[in-house]
C-alpha atoms as a PDB file:
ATOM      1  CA  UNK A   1       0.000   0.000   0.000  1.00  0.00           C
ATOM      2  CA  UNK A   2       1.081   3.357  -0.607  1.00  0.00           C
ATOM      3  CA  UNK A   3       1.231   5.768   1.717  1.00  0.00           C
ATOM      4  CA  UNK A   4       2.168  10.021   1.219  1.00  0.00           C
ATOM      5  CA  UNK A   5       5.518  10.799   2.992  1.00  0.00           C
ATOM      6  CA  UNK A   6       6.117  14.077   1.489  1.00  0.00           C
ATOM      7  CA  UNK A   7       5.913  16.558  -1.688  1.00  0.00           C
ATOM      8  CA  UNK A   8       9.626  18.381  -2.517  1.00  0.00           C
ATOM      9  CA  UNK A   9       9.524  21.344  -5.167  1.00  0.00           C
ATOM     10  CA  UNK A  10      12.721  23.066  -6.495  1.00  0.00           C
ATOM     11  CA  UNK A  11      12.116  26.639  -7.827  1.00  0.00           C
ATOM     12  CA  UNK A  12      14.555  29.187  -9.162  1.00  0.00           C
ATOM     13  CA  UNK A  13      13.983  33.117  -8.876  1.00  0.00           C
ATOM     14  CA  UNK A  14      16.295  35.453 -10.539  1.00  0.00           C
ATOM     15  CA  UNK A  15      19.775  34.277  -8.416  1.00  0.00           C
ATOM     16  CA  UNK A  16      18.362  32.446  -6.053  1.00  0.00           C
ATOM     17  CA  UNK A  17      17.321  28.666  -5.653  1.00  0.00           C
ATOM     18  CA  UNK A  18      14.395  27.654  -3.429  1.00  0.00           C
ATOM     19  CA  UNK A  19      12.619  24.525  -2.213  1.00  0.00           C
ATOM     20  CA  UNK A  20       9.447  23.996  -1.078  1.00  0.00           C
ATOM     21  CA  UNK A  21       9.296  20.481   1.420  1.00  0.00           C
ATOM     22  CA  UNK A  22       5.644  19.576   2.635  1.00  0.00           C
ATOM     23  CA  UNK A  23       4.907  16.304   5.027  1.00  0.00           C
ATOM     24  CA  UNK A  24       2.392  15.095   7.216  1.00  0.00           C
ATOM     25  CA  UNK A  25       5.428  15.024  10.480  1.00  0.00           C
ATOM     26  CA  UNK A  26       6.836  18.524   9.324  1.00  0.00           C
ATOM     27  CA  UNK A  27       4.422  20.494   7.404  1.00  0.00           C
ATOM     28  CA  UNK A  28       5.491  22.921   5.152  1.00  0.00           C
ATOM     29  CA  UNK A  29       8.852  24.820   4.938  1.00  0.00           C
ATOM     30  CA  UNK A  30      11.197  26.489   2.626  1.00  0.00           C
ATOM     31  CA  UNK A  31      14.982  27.042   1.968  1.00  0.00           C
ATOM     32  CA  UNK A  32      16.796  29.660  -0.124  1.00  0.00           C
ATOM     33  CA  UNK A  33      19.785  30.148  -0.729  1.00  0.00           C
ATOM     34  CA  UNK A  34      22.051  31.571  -4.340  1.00  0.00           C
ATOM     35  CA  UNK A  35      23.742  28.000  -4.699  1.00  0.00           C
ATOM     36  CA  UNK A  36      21.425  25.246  -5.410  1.00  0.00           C
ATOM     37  CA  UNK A  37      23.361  22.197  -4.159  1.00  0.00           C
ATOM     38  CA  UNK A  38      23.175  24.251  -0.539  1.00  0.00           C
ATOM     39  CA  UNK A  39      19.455  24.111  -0.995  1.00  0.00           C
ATOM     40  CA  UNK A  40      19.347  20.366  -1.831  1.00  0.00           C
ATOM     41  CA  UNK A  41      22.003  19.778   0.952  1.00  0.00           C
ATOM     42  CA  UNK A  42      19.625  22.251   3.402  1.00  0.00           C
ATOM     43  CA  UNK A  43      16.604  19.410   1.800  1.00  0.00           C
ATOM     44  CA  UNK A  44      18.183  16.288   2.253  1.00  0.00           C
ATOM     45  CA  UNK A  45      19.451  16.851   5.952  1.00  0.00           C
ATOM     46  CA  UNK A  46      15.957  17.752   6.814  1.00  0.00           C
ATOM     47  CA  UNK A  47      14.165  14.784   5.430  1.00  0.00           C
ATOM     48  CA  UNK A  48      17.092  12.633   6.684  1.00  0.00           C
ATOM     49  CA  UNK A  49      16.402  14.170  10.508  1.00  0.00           C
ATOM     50  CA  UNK A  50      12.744  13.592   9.851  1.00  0.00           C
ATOM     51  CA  UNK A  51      12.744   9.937   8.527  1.00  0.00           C
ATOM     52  CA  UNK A  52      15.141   8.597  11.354  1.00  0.00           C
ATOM     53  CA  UNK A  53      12.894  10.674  14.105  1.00  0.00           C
ATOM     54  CA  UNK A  54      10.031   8.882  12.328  1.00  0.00           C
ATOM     55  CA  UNK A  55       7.974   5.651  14.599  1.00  0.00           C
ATOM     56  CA  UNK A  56       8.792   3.108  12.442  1.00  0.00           C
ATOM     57  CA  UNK A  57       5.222   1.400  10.678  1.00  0.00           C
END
């Protein structure tokens, strides 16, 4: 069965790179930042905290 973990959207404005993370155990936040591997990096940490915080199913 599948179940929703969470929605990630990467958006560029002018110079900068943004992401947009939603989830059912974090709700919705963003990141900026002018380099966009910091933003994925900034992304990835997150989720990682959030998974391994996560009651296991």
């Amino acid at each position: 069965m599948e179940e929703f973990i969470c929605s990630v959207e990467f958006l560029r404005g002018g110079t900068v790179f943004y992401a947009r993370v939603s989830s059912e155990a974090g709700g919705v936040r963003e990141y900026h930042s002018p380099s966009s591997s910091d933003v994925i990096d900034q992304v990835i940490s997150d989720l990682q905290e959030e998974f391994e915080s996560a009651p296991a199913a």
